[in-house]
N, C-alpha and C. Protein backbone atom coordinates (compact mmCIF):
# COMPACT_ATOMS: atom_id res chain seq x y z
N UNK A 1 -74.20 -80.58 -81.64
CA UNK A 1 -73.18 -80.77 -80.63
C UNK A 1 -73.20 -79.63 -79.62
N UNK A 2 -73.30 -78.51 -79.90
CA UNK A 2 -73.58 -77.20 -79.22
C UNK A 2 -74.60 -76.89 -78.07
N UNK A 3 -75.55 -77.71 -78.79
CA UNK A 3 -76.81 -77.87 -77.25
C UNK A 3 -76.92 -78.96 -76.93
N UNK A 4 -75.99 -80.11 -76.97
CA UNK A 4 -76.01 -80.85 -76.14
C UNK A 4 -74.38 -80.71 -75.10
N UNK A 5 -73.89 -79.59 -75.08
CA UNK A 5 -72.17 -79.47 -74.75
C UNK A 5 -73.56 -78.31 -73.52
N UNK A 6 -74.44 -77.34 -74.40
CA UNK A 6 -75.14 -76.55 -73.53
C UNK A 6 -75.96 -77.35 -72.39
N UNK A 7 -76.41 -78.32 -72.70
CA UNK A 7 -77.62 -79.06 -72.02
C UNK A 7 -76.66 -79.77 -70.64
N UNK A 8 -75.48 -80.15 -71.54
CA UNK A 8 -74.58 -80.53 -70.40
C UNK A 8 -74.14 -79.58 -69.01
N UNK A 9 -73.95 -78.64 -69.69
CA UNK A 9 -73.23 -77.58 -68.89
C UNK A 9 -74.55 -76.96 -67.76
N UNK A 10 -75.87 -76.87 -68.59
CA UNK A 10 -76.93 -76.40 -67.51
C UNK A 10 -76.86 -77.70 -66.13
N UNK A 11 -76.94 -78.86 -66.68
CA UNK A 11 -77.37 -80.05 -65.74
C UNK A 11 -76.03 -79.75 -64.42
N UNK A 12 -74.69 -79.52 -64.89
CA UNK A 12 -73.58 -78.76 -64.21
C UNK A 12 -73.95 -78.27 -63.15
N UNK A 13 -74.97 -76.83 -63.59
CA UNK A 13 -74.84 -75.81 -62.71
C UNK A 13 -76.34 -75.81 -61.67
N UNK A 14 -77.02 -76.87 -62.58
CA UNK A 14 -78.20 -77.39 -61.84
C UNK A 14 -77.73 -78.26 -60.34
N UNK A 15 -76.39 -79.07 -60.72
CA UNK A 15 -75.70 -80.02 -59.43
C UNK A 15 -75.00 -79.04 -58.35
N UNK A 16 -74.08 -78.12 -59.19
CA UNK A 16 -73.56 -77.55 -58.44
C UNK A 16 -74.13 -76.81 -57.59
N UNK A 17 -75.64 -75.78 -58.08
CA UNK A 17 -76.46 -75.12 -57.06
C UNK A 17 -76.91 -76.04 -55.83
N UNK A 18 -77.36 -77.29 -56.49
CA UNK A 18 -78.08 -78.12 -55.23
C UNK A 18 -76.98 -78.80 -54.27
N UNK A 19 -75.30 -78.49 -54.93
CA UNK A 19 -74.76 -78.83 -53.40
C UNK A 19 -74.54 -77.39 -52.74
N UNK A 20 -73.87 -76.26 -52.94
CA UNK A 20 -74.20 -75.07 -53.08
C UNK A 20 -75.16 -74.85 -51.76
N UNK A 21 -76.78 -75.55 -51.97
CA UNK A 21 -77.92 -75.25 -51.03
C UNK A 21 -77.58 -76.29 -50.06
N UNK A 22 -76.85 -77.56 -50.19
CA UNK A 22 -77.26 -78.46 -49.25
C UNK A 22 -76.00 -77.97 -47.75
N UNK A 23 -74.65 -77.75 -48.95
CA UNK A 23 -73.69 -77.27 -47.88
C UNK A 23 -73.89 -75.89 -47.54
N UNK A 24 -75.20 -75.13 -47.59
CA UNK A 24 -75.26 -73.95 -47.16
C UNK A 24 -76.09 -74.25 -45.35
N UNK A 25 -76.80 -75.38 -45.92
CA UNK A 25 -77.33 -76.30 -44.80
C UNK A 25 -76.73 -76.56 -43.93
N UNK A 26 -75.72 -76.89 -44.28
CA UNK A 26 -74.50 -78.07 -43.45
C UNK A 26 -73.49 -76.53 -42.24
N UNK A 27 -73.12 -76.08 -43.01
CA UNK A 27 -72.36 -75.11 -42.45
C UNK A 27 -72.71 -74.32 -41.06
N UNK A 28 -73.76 -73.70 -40.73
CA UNK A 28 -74.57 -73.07 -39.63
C UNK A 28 -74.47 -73.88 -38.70
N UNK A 29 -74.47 -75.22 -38.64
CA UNK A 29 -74.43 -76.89 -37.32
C UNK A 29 -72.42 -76.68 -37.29
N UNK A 30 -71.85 -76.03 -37.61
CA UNK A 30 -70.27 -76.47 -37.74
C UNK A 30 -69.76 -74.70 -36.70
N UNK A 31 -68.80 -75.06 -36.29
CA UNK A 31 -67.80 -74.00 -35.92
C UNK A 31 -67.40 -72.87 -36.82
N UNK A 32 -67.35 -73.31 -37.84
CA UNK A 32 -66.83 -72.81 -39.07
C UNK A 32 -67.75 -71.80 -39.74
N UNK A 33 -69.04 -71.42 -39.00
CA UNK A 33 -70.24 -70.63 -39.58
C UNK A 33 -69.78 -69.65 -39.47
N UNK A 34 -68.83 -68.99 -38.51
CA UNK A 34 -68.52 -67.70 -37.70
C UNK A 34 -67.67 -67.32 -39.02
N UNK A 35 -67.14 -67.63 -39.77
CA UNK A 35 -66.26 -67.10 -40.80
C UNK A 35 -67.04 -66.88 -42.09
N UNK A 36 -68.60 -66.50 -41.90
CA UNK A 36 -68.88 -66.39 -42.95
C UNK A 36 -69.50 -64.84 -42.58
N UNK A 37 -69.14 -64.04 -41.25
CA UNK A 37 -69.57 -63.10 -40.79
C UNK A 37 -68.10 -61.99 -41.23
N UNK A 38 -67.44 -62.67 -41.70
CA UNK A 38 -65.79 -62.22 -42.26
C UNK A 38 -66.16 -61.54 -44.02
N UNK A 39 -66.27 -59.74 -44.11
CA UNK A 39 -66.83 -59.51 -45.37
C UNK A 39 -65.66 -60.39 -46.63
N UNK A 40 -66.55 -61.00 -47.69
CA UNK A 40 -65.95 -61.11 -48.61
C UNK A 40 -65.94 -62.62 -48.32
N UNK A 41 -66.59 -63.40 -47.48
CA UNK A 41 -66.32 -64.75 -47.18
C UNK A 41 -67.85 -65.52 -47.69
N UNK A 42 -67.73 -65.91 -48.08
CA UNK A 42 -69.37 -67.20 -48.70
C UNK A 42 -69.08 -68.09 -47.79
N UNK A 43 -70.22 -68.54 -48.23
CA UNK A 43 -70.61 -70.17 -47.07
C UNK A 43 -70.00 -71.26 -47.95
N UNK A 44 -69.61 -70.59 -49.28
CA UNK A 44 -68.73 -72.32 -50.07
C UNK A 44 -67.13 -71.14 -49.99
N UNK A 45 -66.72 -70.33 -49.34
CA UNK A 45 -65.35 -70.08 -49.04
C UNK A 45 -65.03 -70.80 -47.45
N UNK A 46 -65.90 -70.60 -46.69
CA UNK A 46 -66.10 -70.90 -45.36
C UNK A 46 -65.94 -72.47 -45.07
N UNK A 47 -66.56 -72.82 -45.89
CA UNK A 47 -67.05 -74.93 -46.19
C UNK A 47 -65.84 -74.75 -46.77
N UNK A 48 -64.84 -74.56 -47.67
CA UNK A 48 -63.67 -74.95 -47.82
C UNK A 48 -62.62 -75.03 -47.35
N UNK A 49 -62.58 -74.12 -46.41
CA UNK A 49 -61.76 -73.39 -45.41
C UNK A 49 -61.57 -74.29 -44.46
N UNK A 50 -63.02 -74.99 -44.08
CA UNK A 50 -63.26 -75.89 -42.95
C UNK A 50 -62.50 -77.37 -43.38
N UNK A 51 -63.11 -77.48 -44.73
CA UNK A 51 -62.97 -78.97 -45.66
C UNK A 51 -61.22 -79.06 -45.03
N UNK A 52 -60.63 -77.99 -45.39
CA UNK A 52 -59.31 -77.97 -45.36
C UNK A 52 -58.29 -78.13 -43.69
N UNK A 53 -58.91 -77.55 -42.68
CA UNK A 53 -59.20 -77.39 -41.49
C UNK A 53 -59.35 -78.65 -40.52
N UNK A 54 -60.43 -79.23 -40.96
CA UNK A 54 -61.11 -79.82 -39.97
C UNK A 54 -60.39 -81.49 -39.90
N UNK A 55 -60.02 -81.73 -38.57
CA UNK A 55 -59.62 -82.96 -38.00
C UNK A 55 -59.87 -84.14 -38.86
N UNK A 56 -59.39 -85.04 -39.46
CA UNK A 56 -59.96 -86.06 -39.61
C UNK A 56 -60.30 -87.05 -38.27
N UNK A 57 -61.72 -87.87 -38.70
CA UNK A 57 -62.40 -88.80 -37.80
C UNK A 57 -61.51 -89.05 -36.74
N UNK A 58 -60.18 -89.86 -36.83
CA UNK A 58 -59.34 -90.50 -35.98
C UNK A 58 -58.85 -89.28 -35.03
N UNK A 59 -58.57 -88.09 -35.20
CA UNK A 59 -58.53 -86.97 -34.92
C UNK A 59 -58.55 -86.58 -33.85
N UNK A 60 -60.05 -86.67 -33.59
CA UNK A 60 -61.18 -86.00 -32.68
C UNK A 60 -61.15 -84.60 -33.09
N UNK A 61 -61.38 -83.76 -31.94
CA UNK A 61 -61.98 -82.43 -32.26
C UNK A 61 -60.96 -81.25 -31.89
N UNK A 62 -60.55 -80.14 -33.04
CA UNK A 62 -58.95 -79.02 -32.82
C UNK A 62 -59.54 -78.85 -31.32
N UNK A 63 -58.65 -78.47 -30.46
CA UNK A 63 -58.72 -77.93 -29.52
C UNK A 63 -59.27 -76.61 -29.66
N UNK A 64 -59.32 -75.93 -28.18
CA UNK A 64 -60.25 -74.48 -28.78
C UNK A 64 -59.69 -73.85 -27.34
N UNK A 65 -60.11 -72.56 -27.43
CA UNK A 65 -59.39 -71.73 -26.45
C UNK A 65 -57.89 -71.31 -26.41
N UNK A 66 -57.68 -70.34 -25.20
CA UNK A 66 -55.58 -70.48 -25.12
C UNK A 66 -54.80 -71.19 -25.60
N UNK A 67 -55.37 -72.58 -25.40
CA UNK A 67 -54.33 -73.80 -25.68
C UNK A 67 -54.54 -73.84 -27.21
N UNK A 68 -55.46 -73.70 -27.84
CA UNK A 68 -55.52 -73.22 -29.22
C UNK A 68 -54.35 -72.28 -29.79
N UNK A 69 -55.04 -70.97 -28.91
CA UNK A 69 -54.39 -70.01 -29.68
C UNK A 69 -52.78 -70.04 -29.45
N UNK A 70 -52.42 -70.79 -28.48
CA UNK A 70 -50.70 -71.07 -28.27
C UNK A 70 -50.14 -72.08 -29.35
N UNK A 71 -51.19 -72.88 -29.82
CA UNK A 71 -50.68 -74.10 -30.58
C UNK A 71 -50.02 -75.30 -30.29
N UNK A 72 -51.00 -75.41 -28.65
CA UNK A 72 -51.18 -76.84 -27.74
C UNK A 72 -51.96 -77.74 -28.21
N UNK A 73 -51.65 -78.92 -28.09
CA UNK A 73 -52.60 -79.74 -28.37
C UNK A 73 -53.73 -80.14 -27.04
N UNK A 74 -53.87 -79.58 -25.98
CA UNK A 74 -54.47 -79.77 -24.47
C UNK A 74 -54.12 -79.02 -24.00
């Protein structure tokens, strides 16, 4: 039971690395790259940050600039 609870747990960390690499991919094409230049920030703190952040589809895209930083929507 022990190495197959182990065998389980490697295949785990085998998935988790390969999203790990894919959203390390993903991140650098996003806005959200700039917060990984923030010490103490990873590219899966950054991708969460964003996950949490980011507009849904219907959305469109946060505004950016003054009207940002005032907390305008335009």
């Amino acid at each position: 039971m022990l190495a197959a609870d182990l065998a389980l747990l490697a295949d785990l960390d085998d998935q988790i690395g390969a999203a790990e690499a894919h959203i390390a991919v993903l991140l650098p094409v996003t806005d959200y790259q700039i917060l990984t230049t923030t010490p103490g920030w990873s590219v899966i703190r950054a991708a969460s940050y964003a996950a949490a952040l980011a507009p849904q589809p219907s959305e469109g895209r946060p505004p950016k600039g003054p009207a940002a930083r005032r907390g305008c929507a335009g």
